[in-house]
C-alpha atoms as a PDB file:
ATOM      1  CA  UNK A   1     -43.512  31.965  43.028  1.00  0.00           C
ATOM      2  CA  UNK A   2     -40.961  29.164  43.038  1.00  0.00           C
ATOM      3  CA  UNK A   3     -42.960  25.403  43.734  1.00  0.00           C
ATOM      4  CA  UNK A   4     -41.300  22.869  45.775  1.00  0.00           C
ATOM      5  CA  UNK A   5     -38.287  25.765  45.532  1.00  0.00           C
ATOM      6  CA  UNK A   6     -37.636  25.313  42.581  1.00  0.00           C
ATOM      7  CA  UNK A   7     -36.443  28.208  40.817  1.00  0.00           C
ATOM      8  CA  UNK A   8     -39.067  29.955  38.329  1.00  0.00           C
ATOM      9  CA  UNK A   9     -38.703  28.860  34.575  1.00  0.00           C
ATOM     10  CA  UNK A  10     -37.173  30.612  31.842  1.00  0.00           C
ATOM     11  CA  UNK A  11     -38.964  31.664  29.389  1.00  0.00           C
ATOM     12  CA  UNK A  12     -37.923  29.372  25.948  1.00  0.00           C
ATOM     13  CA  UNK A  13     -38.999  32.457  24.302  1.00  0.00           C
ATOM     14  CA  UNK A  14     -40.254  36.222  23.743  1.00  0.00           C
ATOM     15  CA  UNK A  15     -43.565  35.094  23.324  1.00  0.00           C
ATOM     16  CA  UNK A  16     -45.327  35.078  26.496  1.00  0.00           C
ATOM     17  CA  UNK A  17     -49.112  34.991  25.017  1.00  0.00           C
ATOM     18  CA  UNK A  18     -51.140  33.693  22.350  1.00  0.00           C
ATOM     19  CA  UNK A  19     -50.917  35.061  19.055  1.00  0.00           C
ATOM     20  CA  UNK A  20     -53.907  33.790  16.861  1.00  0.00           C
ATOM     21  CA  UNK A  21     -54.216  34.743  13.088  1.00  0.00           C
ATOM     22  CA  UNK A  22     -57.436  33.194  11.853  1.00  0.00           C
ATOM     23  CA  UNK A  23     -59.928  30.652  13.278  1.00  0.00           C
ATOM     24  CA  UNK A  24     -58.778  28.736  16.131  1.00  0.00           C
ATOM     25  CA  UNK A  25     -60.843  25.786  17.696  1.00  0.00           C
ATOM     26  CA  UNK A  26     -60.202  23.238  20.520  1.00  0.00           C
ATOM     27  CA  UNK A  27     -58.168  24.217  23.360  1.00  0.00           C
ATOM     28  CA  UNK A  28     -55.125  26.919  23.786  1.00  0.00           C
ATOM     29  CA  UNK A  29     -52.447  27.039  26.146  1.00  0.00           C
ATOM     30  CA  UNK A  30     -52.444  30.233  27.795  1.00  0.00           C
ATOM     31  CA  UNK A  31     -50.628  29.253  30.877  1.00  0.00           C
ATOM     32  CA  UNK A  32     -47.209  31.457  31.516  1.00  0.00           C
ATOM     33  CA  UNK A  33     -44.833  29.227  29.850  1.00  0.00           C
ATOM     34  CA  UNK A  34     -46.799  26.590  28.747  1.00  0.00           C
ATOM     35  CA  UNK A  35     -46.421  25.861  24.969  1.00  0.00           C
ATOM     36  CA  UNK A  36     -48.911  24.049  22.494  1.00  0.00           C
ATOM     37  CA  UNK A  37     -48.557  22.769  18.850  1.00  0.00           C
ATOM     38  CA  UNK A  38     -51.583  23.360  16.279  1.00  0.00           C
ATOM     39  CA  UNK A  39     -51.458  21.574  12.801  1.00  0.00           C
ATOM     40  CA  UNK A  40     -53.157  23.224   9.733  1.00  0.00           C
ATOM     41  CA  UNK A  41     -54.481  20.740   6.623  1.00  0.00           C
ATOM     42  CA  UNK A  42     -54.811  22.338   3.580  1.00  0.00           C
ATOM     43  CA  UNK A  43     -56.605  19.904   1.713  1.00  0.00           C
ATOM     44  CA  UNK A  44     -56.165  20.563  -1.994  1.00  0.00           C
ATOM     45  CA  UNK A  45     -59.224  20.237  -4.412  1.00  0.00           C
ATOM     46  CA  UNK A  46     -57.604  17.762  -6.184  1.00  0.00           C
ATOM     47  CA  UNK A  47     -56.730  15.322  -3.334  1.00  0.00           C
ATOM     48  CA  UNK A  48     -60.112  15.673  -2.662  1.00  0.00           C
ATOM     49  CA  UNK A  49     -61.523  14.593  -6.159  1.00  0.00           C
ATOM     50  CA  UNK A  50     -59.055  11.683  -5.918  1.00  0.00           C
ATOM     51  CA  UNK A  51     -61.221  10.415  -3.059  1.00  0.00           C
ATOM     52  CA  UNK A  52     -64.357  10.601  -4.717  1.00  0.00           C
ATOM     53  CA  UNK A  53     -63.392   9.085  -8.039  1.00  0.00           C
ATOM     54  CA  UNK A  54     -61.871   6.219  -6.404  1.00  0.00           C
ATOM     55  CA  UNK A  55     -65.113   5.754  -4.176  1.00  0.00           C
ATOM     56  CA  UNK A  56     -67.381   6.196  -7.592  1.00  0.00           C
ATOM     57  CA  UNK A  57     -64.308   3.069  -8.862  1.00  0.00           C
ATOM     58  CA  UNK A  58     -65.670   0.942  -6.264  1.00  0.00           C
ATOM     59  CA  UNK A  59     -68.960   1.555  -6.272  1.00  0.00           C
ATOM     60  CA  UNK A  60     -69.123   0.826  -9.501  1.00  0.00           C
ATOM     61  CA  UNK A  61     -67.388  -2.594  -8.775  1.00  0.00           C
ATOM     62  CA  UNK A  62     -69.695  -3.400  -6.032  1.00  0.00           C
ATOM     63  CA  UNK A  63     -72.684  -2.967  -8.016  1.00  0.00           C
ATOM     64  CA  UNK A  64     -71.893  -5.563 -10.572  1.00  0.00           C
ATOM     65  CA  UNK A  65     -71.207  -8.168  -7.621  1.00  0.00           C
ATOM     66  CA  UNK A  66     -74.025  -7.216  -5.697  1.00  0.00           C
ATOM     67  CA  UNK A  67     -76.201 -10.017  -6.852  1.00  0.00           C
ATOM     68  CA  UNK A  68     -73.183 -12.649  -6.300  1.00  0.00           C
ATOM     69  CA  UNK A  69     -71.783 -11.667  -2.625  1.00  0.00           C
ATOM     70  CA  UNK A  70     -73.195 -10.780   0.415  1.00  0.00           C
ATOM     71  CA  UNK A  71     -70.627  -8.566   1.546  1.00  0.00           C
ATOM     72  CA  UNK A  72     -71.077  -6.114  -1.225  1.00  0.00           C
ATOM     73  CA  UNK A  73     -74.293  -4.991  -0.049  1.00  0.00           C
ATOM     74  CA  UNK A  74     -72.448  -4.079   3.424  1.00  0.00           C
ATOM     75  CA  UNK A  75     -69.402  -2.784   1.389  1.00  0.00           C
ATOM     76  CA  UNK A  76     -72.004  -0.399  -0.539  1.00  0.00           C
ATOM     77  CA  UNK A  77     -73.283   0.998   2.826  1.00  0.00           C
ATOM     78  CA  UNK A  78     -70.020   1.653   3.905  1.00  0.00           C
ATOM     79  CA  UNK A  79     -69.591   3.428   1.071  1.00  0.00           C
ATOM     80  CA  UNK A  80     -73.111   5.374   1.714  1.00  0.00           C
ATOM     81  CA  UNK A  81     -71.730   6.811   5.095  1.00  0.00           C
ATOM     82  CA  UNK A  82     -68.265   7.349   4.236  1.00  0.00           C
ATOM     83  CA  UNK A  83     -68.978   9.694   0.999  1.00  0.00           C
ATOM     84  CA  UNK A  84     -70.826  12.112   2.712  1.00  0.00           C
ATOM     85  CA  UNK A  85     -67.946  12.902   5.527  1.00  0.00           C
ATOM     86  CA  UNK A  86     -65.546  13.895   2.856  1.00  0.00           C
ATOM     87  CA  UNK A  87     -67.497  16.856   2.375  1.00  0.00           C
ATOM     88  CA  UNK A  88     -67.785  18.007   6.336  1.00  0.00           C
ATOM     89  CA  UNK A  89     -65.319  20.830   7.401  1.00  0.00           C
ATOM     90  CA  UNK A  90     -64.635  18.878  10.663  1.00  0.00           C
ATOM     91  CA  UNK A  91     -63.936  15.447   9.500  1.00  0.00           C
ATOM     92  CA  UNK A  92     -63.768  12.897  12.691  1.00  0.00           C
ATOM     93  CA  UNK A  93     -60.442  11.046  11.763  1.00  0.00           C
ATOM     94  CA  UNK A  94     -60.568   8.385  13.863  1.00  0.00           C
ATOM     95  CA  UNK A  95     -64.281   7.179  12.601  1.00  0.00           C
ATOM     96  CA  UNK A  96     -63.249   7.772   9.173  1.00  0.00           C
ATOM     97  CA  UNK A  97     -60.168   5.737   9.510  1.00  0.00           C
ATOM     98  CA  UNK A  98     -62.423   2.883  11.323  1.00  0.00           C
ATOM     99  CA  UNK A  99     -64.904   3.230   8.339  1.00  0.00           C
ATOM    100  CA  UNK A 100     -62.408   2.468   5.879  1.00  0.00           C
ATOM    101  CA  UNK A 101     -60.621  -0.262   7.981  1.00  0.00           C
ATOM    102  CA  UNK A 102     -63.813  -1.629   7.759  1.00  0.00           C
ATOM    103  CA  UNK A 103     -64.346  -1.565   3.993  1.00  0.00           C
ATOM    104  CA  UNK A 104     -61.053  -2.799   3.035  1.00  0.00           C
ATOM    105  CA  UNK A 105     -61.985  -6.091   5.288  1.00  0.00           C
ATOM    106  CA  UNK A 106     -65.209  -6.596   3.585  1.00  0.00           C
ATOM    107  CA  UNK A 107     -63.737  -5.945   0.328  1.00  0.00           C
ATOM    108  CA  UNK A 108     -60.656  -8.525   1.060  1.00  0.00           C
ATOM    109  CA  UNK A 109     -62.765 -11.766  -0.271  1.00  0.00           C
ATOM    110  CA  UNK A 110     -63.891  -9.908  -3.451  1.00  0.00           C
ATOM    111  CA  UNK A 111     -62.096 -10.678  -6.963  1.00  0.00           C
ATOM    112  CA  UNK A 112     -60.962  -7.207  -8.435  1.00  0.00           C
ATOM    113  CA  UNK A 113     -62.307  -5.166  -5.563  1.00  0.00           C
ATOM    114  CA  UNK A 114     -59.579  -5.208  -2.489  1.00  0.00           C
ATOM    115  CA  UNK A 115     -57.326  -3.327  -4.860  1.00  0.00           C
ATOM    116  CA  UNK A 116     -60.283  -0.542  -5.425  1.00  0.00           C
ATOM    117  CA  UNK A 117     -60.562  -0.464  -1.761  1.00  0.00           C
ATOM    118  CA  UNK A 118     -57.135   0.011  -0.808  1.00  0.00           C
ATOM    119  CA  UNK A 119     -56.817   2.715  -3.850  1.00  0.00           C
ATOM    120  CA  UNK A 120     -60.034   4.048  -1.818  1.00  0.00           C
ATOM    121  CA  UNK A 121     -58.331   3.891   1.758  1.00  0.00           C
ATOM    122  CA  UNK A 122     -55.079   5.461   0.956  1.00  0.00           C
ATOM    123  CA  UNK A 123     -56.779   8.217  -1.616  1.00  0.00           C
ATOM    124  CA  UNK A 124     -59.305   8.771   1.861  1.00  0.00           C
ATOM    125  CA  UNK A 125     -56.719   8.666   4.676  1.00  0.00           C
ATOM    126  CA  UNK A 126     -54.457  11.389   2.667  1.00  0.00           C
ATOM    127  CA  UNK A 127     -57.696  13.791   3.336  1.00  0.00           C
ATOM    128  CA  UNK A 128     -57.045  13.279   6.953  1.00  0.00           C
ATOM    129  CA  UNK A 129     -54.635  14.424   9.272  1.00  0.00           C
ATOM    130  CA  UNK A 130     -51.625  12.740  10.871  1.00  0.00           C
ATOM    131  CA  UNK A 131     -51.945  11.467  14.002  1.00  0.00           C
END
């Protein structure tokens, strides 16, 4: 049924439903016509080791200047929430990214620990998807 007569769409296709191969989450377009895009992550094991080892780096670094700056003992519970979420199998990017925004800043007055933060932001943000 035309709207506003307008003449009905054409089809950019030959698919006219859904086709779903595997697990599927959040919502699907199953309007005639409608079209969505879905992005798989295949997150490789060693990516992920990356991560930790350069979050084990820092925490390492942290400890000896725990004594000597404040904002190591905040830096080291950063640290605390942000290891654990590497691990989920529905990481929340946008926290994660705010997490490690976060770190880098408190790491930034540090001697020899901004550039074991930013080795820990980049190694962490690869882990996530692109937005």
């Amino acid at each position: 049924m035309p709207f506003r007569r307008q003449p009905d769409p054409i089809p950019s296709s030959t698919n006219f439903g859904i086709i779903n191969n595997g697990h599927m989450t959040g919502p699907a377009q199953a309007a005639p016509f409608s079209q969505a895009a879905t992005q798989t992550n295949n997150i490789t094991g060693e990516a992920a080791n990356r991560a930790r080892e350069s979050i084990d780096d820092l925490r390492q670094r942290l400890e000896v200047l725990r004594g000597q700056y404040p904002e190591a003992e905040g830096a080291l519970r950063d640290l605390d929430m942000i290891a654990p979420r590497l691990d989920e199998p529905e990481r929340d990017p946008a926290t994660l990214r705010y997490m490690i925004q976060n770190l880098a800043e408190r790491c930034g007055g540090m001697p020899g620990v901004l550039a074991a933060a930013q080795l820990v932001q980049s190694t962490v943000t690869a882990l996530l998807p692109s937005s």
